[in-house]
N, C-alpha and C. Protein backbone atom coordinates (compact mmCIF):
# COMPACT_ATOMS: atom_id res chain seq x y z
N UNK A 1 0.85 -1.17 0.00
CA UNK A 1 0.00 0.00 0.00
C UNK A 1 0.89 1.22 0.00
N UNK A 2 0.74 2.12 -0.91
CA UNK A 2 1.39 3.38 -0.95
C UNK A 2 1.05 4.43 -0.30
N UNK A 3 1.88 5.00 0.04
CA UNK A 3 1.99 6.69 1.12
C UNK A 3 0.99 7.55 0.10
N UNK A 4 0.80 7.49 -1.17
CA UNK A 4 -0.02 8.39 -1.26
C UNK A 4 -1.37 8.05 -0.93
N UNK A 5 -1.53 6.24 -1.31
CA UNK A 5 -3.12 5.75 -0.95
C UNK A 5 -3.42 6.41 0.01
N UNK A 6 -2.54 5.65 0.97
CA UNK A 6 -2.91 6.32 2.84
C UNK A 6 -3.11 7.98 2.86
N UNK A 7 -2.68 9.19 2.39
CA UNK A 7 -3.03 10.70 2.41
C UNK A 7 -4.14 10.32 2.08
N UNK A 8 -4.09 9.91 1.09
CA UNK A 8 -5.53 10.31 0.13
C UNK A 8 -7.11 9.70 0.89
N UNK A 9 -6.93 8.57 1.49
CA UNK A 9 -8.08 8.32 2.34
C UNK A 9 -7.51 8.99 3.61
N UNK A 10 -6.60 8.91 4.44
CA UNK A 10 -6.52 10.36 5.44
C UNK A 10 -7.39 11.54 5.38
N UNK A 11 -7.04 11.93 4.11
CA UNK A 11 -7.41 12.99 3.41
C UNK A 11 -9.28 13.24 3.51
N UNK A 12 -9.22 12.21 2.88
CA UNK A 12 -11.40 12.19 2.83
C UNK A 12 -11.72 11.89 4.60
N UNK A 13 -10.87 11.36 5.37
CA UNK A 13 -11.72 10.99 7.05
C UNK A 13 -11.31 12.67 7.62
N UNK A 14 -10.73 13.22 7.38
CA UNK A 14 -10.53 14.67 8.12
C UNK A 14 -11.24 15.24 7.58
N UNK A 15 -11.64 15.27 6.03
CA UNK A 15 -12.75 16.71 5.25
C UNK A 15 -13.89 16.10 5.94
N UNK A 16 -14.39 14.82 7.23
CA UNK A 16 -15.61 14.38 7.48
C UNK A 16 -15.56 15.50 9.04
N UNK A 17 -14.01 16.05 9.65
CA UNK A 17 -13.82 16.05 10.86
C UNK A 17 -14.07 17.52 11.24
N UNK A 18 -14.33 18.05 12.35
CA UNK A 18 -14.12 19.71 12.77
C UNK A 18 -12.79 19.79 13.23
N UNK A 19 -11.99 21.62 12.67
CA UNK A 19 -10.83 21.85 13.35
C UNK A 19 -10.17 21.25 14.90
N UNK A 20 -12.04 21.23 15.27
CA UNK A 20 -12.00 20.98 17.20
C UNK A 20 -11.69 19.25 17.47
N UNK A 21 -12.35 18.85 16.34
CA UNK A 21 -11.92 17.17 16.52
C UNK A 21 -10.95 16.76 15.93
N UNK A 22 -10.23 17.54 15.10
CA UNK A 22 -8.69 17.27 14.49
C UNK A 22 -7.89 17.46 15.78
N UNK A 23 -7.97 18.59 16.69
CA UNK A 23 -6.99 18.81 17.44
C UNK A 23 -7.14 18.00 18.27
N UNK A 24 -8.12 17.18 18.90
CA UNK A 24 -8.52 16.49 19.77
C UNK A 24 -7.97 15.13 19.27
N UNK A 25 -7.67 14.81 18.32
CA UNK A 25 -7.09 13.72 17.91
C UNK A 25 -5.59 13.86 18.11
N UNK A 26 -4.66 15.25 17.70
CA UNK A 26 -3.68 15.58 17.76
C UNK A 26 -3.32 15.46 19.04
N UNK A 27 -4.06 15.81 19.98
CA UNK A 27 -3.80 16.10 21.35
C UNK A 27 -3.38 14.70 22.59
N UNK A 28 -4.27 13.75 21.58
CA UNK A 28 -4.71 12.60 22.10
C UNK A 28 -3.41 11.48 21.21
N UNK A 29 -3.13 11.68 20.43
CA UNK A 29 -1.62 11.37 19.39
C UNK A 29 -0.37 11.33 20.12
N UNK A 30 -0.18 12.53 20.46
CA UNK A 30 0.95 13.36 20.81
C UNK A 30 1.04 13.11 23.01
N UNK A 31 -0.02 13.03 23.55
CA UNK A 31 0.11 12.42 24.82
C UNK A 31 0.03 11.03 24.71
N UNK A 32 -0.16 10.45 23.81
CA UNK A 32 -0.07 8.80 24.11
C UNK A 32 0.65 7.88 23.40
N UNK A 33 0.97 8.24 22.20
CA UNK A 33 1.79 7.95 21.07
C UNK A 33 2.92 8.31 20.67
N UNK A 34 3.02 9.44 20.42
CA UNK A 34 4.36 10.21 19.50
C UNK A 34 5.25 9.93 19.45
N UNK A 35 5.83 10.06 21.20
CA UNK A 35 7.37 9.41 21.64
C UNK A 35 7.80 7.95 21.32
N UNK A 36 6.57 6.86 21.18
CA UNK A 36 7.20 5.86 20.88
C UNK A 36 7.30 5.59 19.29
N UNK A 37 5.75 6.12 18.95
CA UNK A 37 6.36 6.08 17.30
C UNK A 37 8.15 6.83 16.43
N UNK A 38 8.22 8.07 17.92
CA UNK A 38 9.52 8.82 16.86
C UNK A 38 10.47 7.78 17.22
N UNK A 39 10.82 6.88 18.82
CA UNK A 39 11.99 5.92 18.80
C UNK A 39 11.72 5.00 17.48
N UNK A 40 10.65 4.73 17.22
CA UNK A 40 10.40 3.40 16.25
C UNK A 40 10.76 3.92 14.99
N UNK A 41 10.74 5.48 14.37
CA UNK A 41 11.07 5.57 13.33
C UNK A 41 12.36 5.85 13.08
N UNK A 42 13.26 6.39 14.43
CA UNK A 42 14.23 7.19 14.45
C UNK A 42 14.84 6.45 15.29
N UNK A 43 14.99 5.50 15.83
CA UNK A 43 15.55 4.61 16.91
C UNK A 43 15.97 5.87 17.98
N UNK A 44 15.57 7.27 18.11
CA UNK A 44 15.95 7.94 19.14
C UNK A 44 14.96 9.35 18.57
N UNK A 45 15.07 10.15 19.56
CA UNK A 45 14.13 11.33 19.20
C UNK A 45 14.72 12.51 18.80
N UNK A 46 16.30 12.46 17.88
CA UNK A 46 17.09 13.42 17.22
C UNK A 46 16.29 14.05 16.11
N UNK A 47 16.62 15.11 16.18
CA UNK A 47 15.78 16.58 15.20
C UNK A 47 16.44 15.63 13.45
N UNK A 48 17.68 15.53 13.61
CA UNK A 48 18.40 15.63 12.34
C UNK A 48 16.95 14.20 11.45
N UNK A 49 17.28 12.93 12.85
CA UNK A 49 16.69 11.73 12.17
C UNK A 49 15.13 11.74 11.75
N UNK A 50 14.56 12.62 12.55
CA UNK A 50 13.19 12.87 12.44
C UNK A 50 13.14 13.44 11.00
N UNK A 51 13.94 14.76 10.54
CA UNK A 51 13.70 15.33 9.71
C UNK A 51 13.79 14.45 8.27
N UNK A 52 14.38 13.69 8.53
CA UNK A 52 14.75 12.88 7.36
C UNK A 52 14.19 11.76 7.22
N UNK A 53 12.90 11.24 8.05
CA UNK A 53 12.21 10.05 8.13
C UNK A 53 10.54 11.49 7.81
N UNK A 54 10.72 12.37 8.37
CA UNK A 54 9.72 13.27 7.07
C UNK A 54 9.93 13.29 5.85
N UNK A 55 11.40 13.68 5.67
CA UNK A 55 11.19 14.13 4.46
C UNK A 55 10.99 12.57 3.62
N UNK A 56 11.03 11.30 3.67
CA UNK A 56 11.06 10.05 3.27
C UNK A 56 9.54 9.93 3.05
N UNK A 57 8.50 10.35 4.05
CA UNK A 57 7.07 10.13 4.07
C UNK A 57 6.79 10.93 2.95
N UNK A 58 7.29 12.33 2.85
CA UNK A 58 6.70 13.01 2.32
C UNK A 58 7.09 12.82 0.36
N UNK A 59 8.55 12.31 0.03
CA UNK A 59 8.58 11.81 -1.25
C UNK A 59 7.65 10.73 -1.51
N UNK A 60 7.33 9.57 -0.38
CA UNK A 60 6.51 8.49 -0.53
C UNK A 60 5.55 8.64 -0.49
N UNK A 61 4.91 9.66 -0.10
CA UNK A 61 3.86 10.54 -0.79
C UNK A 61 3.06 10.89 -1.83
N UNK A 62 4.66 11.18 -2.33
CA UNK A 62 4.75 11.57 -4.12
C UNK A 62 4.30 13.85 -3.52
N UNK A 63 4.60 14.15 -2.36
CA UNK A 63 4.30 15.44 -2.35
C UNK A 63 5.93 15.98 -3.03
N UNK A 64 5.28 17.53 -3.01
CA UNK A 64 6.00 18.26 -3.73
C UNK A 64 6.81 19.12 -2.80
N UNK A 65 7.72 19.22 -2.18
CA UNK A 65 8.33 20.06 -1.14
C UNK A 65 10.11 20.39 -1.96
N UNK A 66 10.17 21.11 -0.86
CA UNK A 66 11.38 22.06 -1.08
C UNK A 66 12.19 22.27 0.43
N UNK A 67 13.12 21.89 0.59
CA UNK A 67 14.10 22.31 1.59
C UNK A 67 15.19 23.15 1.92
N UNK A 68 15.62 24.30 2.46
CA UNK A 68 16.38 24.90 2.13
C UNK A 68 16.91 25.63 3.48
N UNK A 69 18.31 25.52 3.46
CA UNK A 69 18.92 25.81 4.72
C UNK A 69 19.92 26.78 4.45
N UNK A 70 19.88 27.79 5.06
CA UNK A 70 20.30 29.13 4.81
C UNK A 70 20.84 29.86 5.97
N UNK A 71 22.21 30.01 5.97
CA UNK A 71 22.32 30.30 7.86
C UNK A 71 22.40 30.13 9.18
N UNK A 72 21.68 28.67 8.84
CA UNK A 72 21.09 28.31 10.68
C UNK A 72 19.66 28.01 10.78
N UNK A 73 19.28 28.57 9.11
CA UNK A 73 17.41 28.76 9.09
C UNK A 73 16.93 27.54 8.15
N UNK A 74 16.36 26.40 8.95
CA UNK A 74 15.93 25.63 7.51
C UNK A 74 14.29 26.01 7.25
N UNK A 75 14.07 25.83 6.08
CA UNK A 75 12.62 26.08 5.92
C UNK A 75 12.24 25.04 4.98
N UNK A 76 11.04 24.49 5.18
CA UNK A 76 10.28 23.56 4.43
C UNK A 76 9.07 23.90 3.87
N UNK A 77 9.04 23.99 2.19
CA UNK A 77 7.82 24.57 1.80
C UNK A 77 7.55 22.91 0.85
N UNK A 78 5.83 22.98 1.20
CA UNK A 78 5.65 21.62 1.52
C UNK A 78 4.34 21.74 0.35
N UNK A 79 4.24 21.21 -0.93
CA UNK A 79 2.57 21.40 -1.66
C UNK A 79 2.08 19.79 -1.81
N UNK A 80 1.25 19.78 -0.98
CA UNK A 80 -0.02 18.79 -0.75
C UNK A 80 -0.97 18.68 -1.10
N UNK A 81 -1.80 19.87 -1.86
CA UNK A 81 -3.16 19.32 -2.64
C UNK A 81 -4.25 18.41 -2.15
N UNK A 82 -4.17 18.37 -0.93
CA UNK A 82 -5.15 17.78 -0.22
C UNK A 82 -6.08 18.35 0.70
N UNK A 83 -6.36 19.60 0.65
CA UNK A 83 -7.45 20.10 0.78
C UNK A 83 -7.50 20.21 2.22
N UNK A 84 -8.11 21.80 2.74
CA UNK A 84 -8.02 22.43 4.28
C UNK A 84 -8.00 21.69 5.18
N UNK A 85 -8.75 20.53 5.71
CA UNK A 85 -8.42 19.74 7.04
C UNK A 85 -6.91 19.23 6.92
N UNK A 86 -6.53 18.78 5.77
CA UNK A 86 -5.64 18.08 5.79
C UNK A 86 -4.65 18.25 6.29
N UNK A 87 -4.41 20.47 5.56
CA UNK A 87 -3.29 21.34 5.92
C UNK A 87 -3.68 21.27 7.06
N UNK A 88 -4.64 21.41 7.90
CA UNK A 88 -4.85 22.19 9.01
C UNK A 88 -4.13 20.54 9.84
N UNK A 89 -4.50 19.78 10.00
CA UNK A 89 -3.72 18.45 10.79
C UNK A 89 -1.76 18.66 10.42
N UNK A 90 -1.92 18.28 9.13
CA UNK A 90 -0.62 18.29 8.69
C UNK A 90 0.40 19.86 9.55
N UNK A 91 -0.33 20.84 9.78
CA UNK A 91 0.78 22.22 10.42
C UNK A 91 0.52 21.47 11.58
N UNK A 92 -0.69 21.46 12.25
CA UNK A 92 -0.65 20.96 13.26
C UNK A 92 0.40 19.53 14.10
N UNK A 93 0.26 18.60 13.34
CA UNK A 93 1.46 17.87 13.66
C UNK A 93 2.89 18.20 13.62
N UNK A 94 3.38 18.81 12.58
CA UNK A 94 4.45 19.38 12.46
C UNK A 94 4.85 19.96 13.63
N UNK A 95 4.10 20.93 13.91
CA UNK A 95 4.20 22.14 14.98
C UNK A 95 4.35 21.72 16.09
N UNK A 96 3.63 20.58 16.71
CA UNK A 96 4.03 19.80 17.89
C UNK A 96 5.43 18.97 18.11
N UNK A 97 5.34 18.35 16.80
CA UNK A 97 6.64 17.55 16.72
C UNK A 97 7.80 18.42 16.79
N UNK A 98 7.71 19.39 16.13
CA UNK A 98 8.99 20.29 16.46
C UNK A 98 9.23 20.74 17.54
N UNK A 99 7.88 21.66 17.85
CA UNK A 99 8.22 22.01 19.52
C UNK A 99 8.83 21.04 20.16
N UNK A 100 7.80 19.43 20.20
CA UNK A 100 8.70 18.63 21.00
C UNK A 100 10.29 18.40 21.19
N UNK A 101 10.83 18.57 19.74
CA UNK A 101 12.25 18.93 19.03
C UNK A 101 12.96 20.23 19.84
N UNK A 102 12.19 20.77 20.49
CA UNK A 102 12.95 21.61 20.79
C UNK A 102 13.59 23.14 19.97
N UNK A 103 12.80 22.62 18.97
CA UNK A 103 14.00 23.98 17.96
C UNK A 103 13.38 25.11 18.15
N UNK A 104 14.04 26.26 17.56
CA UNK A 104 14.05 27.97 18.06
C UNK A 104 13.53 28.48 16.89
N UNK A 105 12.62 29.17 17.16
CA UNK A 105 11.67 30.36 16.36
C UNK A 105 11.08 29.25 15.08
N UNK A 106 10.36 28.62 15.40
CA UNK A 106 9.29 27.54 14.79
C UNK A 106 8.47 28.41 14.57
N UNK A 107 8.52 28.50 13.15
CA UNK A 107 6.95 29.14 12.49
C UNK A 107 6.32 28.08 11.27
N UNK A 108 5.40 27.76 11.61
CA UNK A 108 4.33 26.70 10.61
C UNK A 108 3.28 27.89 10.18
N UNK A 109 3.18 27.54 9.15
CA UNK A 109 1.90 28.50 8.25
C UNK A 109 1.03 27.16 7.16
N UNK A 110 0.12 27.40 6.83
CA UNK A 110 -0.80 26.41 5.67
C UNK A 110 -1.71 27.74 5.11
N UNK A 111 -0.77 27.56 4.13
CA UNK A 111 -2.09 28.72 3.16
C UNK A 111 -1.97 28.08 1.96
N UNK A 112 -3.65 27.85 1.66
CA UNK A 112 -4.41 27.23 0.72
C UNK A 112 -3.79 25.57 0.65
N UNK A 113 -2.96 25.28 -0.21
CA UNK A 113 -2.58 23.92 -0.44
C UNK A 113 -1.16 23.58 0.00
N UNK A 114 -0.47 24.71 0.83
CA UNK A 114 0.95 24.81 0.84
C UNK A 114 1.05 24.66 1.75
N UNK A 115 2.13 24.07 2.80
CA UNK A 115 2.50 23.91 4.20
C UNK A 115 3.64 24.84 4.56
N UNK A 116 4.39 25.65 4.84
CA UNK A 116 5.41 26.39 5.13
C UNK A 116 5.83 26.28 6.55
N UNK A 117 6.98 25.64 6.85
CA UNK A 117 7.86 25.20 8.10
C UNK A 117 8.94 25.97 8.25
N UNK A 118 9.85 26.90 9.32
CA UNK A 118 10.61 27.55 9.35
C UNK A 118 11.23 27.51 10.79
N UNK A 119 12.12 27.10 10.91
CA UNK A 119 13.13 27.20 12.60
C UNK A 119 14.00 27.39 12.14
N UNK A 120 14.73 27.51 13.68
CA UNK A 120 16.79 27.99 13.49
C UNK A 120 17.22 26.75 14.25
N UNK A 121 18.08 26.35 13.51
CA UNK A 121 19.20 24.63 14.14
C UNK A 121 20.39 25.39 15.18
């Protein structure tokens, strides 16, 4: 089964969901889950390994992103085409996972079909 199958029905169970029950799922993810899924993907909870077991989901995907590290500043501009709940989960996870990461001046944005990720390493 392919990473994009899985978005794509992802995709249709969130356009069924409210912002309030997306986060409630996020909330409920992220206190009971997260930490063991990131050892399981990352055998440890390093920024570098995480980032690179995203960016793996997100080619297996078949999404369209861009990475670019400039300074100290990486930014991830991310096009998904999967329509407002989707963005709205997708910043949302991000945004936690990083915080959890620890990193400095984390800004997540989703406007229209685009995801935009921005911290300092």
């Amino acid at each position: 089964m392919s990473v994009l199958y899985i978005l794509k029905n992802l995709s249709r169970i969130l356009d069924k969901l409210t912002k309030k029950e997306i986060d409630q799922v996020l909330h409920e993810y992220f206190k009971n889950e997260f930490i063991g899924r990131l050892k399981m993907i990352t055998n440890n909870t390093k920024l570098d390994r995480f980032l690179r077991a995203m960016e793996g989901w997100m080619s297996g995907a078949g999404l369209r992103y861009r990475h670019v590290i400039n300074q100290g500043v990486q930014t991830y501009v991310v096009r998904h085409d999967t329509g407002k709940n989707t963005a709205y989960y997708m910043k949302g996870y991000y945004k936690r996972a990083l915080e959890f990461m620890k990193v400095k001046n984390l800004k997540v944005k989703s406007i229209n079909d685009t995801l935009w990720i921005g911290f300092s390493t």
